[in-house]
PDB file of N, CA and C in Angstrom:
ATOM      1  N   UNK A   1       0.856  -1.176   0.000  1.00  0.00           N
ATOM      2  CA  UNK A   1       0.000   0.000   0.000  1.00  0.00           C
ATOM      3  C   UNK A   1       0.897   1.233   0.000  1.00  0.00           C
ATOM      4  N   UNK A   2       0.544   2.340  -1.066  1.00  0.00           N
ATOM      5  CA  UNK A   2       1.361   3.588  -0.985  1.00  0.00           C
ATOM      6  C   UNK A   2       0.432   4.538  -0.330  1.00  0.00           C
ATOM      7  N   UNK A   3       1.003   5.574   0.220  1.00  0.00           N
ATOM      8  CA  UNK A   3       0.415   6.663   0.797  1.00  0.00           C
ATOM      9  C   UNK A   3       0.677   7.774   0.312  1.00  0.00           C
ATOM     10  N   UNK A   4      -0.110   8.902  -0.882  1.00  0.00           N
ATOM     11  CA  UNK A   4       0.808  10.185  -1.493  1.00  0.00           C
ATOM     12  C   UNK A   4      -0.266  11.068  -0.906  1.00  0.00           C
ATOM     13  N   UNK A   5       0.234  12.248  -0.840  1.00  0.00           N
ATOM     14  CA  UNK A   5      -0.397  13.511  -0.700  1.00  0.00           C
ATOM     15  C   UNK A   5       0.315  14.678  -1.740  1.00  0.00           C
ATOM     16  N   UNK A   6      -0.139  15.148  -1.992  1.00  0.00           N
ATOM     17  CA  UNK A   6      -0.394  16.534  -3.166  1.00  0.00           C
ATOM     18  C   UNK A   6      -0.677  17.739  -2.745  1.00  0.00           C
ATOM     19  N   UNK A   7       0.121  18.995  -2.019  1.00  0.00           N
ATOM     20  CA  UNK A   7      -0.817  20.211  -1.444  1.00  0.00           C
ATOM     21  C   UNK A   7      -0.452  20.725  -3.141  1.00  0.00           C
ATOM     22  N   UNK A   8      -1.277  21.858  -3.407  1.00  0.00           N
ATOM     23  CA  UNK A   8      -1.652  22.987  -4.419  1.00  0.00           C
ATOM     24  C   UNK A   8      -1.978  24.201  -3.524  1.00  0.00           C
ATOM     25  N   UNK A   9      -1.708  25.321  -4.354  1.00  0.00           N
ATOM     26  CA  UNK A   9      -2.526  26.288  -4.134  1.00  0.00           C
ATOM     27  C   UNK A   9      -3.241  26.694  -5.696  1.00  0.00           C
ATOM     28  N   UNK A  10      -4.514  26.981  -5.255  1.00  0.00           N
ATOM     29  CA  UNK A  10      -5.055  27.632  -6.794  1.00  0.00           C
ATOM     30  C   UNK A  10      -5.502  29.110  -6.559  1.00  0.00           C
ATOM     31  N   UNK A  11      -5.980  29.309  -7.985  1.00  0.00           N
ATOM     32  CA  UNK A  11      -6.174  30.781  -8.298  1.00  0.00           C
ATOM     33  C   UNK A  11      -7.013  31.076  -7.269  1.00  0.00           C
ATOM     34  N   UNK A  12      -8.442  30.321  -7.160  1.00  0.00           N
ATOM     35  CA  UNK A  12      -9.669  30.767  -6.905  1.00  0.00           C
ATOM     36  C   UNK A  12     -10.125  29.619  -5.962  1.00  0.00           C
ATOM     37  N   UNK A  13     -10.992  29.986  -5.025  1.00  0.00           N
ATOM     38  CA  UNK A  13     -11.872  28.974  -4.358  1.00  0.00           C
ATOM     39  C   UNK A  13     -12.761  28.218  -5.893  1.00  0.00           C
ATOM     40  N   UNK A  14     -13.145  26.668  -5.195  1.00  0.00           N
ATOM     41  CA  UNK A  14     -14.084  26.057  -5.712  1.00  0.00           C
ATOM     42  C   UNK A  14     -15.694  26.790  -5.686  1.00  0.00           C
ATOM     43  N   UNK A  15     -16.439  27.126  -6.996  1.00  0.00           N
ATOM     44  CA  UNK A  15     -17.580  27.794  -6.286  1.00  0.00           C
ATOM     45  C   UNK A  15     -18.709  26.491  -6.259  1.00  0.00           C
ATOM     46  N   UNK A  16     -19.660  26.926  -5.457  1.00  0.00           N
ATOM     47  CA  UNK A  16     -20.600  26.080  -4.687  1.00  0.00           C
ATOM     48  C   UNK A  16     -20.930  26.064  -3.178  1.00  0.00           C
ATOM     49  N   UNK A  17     -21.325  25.897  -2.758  1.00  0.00           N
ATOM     50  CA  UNK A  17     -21.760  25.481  -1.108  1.00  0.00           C
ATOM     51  C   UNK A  17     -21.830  24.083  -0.686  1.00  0.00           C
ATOM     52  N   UNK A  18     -21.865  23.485  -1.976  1.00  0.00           N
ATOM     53  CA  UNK A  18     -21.816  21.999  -1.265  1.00  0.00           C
ATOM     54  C   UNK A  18     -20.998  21.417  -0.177  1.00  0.00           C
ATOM     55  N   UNK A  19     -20.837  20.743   1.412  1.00  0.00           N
ATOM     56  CA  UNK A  19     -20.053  20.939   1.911  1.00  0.00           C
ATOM     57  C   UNK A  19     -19.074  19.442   1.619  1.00  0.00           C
ATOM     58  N   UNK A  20     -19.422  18.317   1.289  1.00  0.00           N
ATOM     59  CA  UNK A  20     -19.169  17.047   0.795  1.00  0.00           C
ATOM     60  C   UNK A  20     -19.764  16.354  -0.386  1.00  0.00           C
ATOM     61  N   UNK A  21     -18.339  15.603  -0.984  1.00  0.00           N
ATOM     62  CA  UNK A  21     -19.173  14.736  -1.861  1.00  0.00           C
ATOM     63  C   UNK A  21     -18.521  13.421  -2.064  1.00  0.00           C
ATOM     64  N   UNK A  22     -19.228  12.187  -2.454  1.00  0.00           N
ATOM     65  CA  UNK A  22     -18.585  10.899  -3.206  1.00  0.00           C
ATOM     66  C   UNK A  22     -18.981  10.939  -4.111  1.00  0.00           C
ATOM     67  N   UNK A  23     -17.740  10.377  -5.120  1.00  0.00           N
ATOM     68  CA  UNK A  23     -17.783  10.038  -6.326  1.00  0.00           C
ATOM     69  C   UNK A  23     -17.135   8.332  -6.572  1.00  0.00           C
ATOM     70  N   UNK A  24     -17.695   7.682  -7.513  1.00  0.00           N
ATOM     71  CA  UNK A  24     -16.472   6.548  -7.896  1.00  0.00           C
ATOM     72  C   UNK A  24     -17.433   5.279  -6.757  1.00  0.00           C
ATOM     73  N   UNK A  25     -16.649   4.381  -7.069  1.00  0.00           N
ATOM     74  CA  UNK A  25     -17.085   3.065  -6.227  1.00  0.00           C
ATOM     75  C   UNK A  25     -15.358   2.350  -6.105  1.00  0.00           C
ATOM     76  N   UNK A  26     -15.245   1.730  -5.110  1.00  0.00           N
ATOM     77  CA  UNK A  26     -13.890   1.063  -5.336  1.00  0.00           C
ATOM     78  C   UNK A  26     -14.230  -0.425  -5.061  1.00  0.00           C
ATOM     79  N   UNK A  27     -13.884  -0.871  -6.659  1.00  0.00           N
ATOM     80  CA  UNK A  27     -14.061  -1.911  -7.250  1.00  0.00           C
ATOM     81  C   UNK A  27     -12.662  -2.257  -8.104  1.00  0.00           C
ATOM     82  N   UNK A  28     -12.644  -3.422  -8.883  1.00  0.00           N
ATOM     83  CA  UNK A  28     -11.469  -3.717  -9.731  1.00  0.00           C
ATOM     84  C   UNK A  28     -11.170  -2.646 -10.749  1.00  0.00           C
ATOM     85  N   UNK A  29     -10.067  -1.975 -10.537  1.00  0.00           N
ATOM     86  CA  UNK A  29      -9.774  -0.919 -11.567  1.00  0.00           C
ATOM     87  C   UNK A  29     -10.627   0.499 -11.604  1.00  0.00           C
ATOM     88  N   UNK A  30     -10.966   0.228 -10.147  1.00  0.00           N
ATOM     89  CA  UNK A  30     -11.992   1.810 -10.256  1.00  0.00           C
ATOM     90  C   UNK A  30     -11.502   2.725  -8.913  1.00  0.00           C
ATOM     91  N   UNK A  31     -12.201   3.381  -8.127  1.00  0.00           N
ATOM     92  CA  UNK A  31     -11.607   4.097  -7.402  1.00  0.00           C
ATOM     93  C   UNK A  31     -12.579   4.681  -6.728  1.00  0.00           C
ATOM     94  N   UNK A  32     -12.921   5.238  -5.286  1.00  0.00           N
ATOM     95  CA  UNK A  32     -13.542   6.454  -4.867  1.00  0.00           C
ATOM     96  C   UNK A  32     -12.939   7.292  -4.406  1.00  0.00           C
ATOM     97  N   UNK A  33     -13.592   8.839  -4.570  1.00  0.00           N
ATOM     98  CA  UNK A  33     -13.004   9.804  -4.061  1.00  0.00           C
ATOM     99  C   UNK A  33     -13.916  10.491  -2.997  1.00  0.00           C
ATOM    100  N   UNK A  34     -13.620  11.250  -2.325  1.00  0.00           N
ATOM    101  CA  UNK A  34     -14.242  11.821  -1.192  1.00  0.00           C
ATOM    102  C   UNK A  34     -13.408  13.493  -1.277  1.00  0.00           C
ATOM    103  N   UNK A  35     -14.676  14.227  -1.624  1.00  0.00           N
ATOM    104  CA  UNK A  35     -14.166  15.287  -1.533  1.00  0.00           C
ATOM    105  C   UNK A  35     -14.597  16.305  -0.244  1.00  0.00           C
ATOM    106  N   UNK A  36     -14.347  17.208   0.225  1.00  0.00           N
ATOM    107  CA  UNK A  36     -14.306  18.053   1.373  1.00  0.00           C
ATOM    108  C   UNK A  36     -13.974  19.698   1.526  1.00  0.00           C
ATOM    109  N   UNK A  37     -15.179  20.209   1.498  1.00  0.00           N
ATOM    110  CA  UNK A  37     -14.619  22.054   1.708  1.00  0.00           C
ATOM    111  C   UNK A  37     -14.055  22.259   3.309  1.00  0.00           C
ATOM    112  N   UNK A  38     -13.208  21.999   3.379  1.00  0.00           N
ATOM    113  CA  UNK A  38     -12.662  22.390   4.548  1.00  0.00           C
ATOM    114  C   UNK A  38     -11.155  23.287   4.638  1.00  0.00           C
ATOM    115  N   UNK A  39     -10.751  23.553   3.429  1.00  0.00           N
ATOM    116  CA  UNK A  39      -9.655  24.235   3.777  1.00  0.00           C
ATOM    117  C   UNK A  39      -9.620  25.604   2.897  1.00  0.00           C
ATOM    118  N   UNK A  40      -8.732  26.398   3.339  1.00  0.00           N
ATOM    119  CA  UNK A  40      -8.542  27.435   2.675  1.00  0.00           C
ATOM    120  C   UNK A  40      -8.888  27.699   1.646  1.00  0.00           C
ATOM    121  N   UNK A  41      -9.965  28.965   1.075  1.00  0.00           N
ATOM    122  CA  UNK A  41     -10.607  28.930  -0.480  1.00  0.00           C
ATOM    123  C   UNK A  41      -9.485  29.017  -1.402  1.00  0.00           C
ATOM    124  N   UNK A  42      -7.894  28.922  -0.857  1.00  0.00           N
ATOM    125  CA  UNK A  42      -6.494  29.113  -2.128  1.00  0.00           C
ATOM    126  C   UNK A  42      -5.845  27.970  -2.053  1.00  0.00           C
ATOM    127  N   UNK A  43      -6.422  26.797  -1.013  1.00  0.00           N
ATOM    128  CA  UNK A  43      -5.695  25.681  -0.894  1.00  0.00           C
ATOM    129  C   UNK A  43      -6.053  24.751  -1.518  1.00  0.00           C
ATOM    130  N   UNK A  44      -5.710  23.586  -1.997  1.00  0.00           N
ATOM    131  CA  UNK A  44      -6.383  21.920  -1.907  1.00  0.00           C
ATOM    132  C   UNK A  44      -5.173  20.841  -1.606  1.00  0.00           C
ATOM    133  N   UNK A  45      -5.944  20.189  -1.040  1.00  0.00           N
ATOM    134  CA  UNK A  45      -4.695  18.880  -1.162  1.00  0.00           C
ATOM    135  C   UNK A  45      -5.620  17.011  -0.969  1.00  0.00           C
ATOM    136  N   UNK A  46      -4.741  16.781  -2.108  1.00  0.00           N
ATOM    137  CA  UNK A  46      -5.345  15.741  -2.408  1.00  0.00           C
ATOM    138  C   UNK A  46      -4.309  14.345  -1.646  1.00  0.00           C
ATOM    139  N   UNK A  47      -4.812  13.671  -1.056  1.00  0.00           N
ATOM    140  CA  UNK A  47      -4.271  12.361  -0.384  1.00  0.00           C
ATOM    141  C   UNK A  47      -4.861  10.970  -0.967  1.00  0.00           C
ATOM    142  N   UNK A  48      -4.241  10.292  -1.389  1.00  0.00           N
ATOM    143  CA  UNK A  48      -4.140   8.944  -2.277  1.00  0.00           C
ATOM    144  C   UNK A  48      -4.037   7.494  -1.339  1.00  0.00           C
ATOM    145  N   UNK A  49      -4.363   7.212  -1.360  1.00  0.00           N
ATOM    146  CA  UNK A  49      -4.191   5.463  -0.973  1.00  0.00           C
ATOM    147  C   UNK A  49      -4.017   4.599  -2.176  1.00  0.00           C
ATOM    148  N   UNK A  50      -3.170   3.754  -2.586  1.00  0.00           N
ATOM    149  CA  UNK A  50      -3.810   3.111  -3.646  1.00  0.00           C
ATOM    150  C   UNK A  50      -2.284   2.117  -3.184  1.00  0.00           C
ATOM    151  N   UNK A  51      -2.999   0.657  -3.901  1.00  0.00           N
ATOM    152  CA  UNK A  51      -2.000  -0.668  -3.299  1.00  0.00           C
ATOM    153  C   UNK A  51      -0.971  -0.882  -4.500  1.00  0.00           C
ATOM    154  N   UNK A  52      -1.360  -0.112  -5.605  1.00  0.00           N
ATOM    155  CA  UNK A  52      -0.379   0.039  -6.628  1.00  0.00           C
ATOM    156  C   UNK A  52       0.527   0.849  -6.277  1.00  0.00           C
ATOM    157  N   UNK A  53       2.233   0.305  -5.881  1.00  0.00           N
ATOM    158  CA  UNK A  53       3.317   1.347  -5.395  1.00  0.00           C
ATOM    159  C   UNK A  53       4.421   1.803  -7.138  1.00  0.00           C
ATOM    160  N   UNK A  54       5.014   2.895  -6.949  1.00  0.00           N
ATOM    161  CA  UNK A  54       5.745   3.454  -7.572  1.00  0.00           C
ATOM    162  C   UNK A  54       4.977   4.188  -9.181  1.00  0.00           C
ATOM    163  N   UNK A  55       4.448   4.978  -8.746  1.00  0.00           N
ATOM    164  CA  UNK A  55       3.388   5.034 -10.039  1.00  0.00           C
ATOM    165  C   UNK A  55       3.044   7.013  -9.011  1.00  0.00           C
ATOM    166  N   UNK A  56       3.798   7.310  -8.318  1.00  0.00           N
ATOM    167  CA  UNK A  56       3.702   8.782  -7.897  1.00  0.00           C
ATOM    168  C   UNK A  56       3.850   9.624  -8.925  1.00  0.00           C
ATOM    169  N   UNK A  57       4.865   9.655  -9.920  1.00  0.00           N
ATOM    170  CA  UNK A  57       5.119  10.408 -10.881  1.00  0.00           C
ATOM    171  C   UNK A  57       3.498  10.830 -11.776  1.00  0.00           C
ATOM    172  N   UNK A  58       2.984   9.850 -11.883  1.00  0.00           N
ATOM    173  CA  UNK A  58       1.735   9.512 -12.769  1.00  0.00           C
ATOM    174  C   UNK A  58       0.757  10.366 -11.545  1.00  0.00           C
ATOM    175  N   UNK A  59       0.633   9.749 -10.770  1.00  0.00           N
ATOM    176  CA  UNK A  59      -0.229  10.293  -9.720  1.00  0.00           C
ATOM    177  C   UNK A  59      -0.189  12.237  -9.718  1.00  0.00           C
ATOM    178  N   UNK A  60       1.218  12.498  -9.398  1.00  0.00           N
ATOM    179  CA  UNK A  60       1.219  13.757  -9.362  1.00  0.00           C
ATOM    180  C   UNK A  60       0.749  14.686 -10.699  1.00  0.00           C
ATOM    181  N   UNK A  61       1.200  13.629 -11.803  1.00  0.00           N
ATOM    182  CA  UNK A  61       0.993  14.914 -13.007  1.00  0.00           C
ATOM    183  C   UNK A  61      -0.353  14.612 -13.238  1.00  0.00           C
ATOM    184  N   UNK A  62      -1.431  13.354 -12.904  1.00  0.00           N
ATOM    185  CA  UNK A  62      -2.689  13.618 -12.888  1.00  0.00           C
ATOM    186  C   UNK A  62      -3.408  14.636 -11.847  1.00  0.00           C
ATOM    187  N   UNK A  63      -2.967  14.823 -10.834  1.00  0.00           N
ATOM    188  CA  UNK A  63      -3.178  15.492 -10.063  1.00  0.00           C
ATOM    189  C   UNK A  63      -3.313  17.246 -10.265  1.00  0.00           C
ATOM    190  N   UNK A  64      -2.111  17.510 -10.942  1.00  0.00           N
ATOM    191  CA  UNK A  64      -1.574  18.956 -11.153  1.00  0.00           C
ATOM    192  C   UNK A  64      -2.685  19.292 -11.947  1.00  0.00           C
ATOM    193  N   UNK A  65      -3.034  18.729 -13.156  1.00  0.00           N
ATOM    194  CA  UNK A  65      -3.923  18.863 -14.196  1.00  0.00           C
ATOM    195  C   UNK A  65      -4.948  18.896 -13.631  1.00  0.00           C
ATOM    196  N   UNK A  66      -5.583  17.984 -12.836  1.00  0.00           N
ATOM    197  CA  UNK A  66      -6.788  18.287 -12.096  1.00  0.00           C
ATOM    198  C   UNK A  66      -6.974  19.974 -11.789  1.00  0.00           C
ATOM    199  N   UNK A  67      -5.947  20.284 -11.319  1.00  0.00           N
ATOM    200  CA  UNK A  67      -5.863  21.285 -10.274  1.00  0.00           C
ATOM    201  C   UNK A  67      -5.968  22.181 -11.660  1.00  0.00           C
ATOM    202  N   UNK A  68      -5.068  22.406 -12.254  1.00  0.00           N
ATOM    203  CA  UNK A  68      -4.630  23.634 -13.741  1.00  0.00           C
ATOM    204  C   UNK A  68      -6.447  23.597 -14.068  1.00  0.00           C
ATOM    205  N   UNK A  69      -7.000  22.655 -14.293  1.00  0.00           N
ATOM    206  CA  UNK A  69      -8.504  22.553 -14.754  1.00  0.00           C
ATOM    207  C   UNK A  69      -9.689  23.148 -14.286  1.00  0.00           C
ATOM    208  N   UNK A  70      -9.919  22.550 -12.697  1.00  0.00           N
ATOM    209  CA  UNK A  70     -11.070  22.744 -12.221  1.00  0.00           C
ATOM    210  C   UNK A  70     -10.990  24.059 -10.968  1.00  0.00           C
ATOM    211  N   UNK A  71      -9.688  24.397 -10.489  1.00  0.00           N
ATOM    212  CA  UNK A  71      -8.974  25.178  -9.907  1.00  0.00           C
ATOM    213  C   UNK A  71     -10.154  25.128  -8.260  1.00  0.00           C
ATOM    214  N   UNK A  72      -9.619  24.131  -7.662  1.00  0.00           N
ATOM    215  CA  UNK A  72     -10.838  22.964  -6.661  1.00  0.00           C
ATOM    216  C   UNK A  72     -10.262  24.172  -5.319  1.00  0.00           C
ATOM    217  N   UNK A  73      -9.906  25.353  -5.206  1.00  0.00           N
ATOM    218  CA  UNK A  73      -9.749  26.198  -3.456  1.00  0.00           C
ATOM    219  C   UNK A  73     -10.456  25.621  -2.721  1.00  0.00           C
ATOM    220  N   UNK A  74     -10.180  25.537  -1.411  1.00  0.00           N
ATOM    221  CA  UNK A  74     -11.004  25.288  -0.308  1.00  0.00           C
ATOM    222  C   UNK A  74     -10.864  23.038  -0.385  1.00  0.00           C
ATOM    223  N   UNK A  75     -10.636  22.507  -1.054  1.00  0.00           N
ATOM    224  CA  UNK A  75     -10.945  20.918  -0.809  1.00  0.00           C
ATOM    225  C   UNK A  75      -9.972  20.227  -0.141  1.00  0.00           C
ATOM    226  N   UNK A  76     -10.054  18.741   0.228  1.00  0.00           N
ATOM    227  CA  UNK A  76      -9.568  18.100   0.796  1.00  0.00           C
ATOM    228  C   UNK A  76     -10.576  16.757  -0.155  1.00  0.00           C
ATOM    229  N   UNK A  77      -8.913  16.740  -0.712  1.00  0.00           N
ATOM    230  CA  UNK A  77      -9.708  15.371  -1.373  1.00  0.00           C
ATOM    231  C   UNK A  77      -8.614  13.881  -1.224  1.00  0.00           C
ATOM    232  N   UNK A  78      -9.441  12.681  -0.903  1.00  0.00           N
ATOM    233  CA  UNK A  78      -9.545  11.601  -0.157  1.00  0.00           C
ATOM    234  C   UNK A  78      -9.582  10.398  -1.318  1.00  0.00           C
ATOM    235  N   UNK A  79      -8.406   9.954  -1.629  1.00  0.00           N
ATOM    236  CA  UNK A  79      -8.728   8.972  -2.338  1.00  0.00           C
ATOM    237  C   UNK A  79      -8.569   7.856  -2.440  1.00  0.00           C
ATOM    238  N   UNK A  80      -9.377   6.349  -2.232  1.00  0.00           N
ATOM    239  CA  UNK A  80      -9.551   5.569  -2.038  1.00  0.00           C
ATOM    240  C   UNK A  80      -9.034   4.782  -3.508  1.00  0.00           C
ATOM    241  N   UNK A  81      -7.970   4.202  -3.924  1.00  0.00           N
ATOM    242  CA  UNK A  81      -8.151   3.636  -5.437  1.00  0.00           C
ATOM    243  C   UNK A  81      -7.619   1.894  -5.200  1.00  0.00           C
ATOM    244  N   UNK A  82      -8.646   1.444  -6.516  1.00  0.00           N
ATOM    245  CA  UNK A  82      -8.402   0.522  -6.286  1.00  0.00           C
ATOM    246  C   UNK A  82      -7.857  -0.078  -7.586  1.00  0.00           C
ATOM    247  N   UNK A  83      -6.779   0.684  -8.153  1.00  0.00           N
ATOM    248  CA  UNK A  83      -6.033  -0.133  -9.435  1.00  0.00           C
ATOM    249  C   UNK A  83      -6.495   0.554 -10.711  1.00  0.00           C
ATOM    250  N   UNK A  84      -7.130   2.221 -10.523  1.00  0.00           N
ATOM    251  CA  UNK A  84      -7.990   2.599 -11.939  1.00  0.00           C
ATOM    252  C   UNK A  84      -6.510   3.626 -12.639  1.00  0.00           C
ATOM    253  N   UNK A  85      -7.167   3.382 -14.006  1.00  0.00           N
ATOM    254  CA  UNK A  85      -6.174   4.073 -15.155  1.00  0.00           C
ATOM    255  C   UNK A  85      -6.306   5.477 -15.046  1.00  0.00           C
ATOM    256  N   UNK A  86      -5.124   6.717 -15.448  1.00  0.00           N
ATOM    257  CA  UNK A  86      -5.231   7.846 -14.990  1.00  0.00           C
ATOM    258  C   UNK A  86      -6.512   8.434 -15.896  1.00  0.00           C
ATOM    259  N   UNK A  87      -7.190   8.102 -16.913  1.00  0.00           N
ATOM    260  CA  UNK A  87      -8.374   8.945 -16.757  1.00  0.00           C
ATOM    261  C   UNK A  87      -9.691   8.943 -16.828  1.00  0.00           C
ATOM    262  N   UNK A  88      -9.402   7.466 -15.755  1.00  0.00           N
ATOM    263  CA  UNK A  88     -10.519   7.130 -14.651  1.00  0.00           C
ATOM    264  C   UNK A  88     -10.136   8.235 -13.346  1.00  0.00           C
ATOM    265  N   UNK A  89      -9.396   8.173 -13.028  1.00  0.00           N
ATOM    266  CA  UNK A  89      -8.797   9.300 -12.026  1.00  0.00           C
ATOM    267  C   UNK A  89      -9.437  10.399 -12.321  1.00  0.00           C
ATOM    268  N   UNK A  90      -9.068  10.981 -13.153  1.00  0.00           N
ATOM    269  CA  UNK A  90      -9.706  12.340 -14.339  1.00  0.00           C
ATOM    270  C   UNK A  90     -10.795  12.741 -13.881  1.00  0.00           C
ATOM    271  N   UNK A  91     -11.783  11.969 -14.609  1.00  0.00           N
ATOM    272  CA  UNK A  91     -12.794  11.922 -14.521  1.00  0.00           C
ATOM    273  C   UNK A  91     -13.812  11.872 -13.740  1.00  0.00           C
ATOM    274  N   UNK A  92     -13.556  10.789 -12.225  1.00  0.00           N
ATOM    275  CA  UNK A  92     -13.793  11.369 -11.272  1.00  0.00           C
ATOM    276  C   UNK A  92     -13.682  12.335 -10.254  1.00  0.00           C
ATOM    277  N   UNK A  93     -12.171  12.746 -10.501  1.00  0.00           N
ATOM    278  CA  UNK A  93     -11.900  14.140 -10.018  1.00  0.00           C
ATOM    279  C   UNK A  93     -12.927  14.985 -10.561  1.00  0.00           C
ATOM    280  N   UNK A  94     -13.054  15.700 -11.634  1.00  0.00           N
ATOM    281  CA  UNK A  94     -14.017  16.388 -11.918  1.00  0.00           C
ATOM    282  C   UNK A  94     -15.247  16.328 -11.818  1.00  0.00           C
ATOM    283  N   UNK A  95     -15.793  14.666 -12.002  1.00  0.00           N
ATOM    284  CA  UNK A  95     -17.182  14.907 -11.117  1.00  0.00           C
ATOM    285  C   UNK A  95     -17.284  14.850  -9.985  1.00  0.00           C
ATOM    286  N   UNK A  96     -16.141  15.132  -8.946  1.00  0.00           N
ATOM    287  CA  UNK A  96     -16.685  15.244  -7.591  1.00  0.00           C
ATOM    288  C   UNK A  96     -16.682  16.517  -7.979  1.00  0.00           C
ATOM    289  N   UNK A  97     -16.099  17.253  -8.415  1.00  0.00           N
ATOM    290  CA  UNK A  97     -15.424  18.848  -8.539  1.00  0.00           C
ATOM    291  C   UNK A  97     -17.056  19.374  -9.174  1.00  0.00           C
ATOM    292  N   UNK A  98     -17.472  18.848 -10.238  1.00  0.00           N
ATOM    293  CA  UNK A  98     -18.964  19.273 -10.770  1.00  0.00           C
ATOM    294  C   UNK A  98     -20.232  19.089  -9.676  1.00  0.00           C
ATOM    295  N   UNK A  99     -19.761  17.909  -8.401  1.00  0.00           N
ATOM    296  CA  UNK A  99     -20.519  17.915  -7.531  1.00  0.00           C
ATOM    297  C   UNK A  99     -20.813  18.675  -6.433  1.00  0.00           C
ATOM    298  N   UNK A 100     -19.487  19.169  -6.362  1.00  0.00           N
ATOM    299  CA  UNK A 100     -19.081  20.195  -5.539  1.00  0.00           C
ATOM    300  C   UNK A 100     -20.152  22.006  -5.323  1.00  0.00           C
ATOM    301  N   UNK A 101     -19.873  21.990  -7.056  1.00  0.00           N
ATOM    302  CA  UNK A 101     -20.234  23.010  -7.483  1.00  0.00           C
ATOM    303  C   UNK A 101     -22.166  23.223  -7.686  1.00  0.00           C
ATOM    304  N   UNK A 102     -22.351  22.312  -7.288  1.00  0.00           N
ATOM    305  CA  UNK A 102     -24.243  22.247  -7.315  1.00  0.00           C
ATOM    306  C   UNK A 102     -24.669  23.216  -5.944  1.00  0.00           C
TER     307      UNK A 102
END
């Protein structure tokens, strides 16, 4: 099991009020995420679990992009993976991020 974390700062807070969300199921090759407004509207940081080790490089530059994209201020995001391809990652990043924003 690896353990990564990711702080960012972005431009802008995430907009929305939503205060939590899940996205994803963790299943073979899939993943959940758990997202969280709890920090600073210029901060995010994303924390990883996943039992696939040495694969950080990948992790981080999916990560950054997340961030360059949806520009997520204020989250704490939680991720549960269980073996998914980076844009399965993607993809649920942004729909927690679209969930966020409801």
């Amino acid at each position: 099991m690896e353990s990564l974390t990711f702080r960012h700062t972005t431009q802008k807070p995430l907009p929305g009020s939503v205060p939590n969300a899940i996205t994803g199921v963790v299943a073979s090759g899939n993943l959940e995420i758990l997202l969280e407004r709890v920090l600073p509207p210029d901060a995010c940081e994303v924390s990883i679990e996943t039992p696939i080790a040495g694969y950080g490089d990948v992790w981080a530059a999916v990560v950054a992009d997340f961030i360059a994209r949806a520009q997520p201020g204020g989250l704490r995001i939680s991720i549960n993976d269980g073996g998914a391809r980076p844009d399965t990652v993607s993809l649920r990043l942004l729909q927690g991020a679209r969930l966020m924003e409801a």
